[in-house]
Protein backbone atom coordinates (compact mmCIF):
# COMPACT_ATOMS: atom_id res chain seq x y z
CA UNK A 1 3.87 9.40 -4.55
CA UNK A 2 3.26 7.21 -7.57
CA UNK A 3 2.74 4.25 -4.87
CA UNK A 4 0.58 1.72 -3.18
CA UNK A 5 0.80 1.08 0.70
CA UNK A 6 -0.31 -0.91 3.22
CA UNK A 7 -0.59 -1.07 6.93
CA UNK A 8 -0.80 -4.13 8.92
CA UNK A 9 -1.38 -3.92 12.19
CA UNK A 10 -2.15 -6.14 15.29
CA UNK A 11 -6.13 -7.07 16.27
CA UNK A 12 -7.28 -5.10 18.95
CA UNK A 13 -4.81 -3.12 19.37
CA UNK A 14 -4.76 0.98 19.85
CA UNK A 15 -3.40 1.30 16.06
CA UNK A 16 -0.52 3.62 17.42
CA UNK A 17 3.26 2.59 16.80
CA UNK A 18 3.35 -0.68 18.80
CA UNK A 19 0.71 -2.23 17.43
CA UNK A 20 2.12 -2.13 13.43
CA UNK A 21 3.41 -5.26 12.08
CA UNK A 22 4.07 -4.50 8.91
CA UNK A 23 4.00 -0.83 6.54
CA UNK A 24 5.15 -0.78 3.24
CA UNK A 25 4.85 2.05 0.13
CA UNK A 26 6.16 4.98 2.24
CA UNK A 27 9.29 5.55 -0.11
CA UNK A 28 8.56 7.23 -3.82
CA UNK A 29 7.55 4.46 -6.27
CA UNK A 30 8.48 1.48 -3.70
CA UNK A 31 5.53 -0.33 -4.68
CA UNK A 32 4.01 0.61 -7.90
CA UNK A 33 2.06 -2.07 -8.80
CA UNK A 34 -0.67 -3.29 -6.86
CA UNK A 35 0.37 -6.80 -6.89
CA UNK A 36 3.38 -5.94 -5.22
CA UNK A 37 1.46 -4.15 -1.81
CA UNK A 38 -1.18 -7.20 -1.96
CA UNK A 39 1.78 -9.76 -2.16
CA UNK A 40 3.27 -7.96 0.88
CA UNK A 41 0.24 -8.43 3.40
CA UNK A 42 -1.11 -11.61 2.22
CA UNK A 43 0.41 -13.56 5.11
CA UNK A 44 -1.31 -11.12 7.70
CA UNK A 45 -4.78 -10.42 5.51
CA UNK A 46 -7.13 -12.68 3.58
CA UNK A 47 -7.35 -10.72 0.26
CA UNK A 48 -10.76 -10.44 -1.40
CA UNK A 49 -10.86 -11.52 -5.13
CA UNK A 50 -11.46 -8.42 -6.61
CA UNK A 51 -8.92 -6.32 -4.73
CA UNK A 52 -6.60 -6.17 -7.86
CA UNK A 53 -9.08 -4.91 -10.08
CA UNK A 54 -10.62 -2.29 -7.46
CA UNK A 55 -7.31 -1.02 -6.55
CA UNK A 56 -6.15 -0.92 -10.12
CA UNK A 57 -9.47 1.22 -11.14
CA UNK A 58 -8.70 3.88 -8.32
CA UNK A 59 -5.24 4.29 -10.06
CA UNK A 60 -6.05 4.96 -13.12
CA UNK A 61 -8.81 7.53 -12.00
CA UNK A 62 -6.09 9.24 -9.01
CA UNK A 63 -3.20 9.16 -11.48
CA UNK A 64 -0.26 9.50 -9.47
CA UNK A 65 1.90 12.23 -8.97
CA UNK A 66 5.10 13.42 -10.69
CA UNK A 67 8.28 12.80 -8.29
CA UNK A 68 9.23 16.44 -7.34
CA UNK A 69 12.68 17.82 -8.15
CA UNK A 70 13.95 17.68 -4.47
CA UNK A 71 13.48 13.81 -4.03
CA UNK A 72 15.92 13.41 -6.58
């Protein structure tokens, strides 16, 4: 999907519908860098300091997919 996401959701809770605060990267290329997904949970998370890099090194050995015809 040629995207990162994220799912925040609230402590404790059952992880079904109710308890999600915040989930981003579900639309084709909404968040393509991985700055952009870490800058939208950073007031819910504390972000370790080598996030960036770790999640940068799983895209370039993933790749990302092509967007298919019918999301045009």
């Amino acid at each position: 999907m040629a995207t990162f996401f994220a799912v925040v959701s609230r402590p404790g809770g059952d992880d079904d519908e109710d308890d999600i605060i915040l989930w981003v990267g579900t639309d084709y290329a909404e968040l393509p860098e991985v700055r952009a997904a870490i800058e939208a949970v950073r007031p819910y998370a504390a972000i370790p300091d080598d996030l960036v890099s770790l999640l940068e090194s799983d895209r370039l050995n993933e790749g990302a997919r092509p967007r298919p015809v019918w999301l045009t």
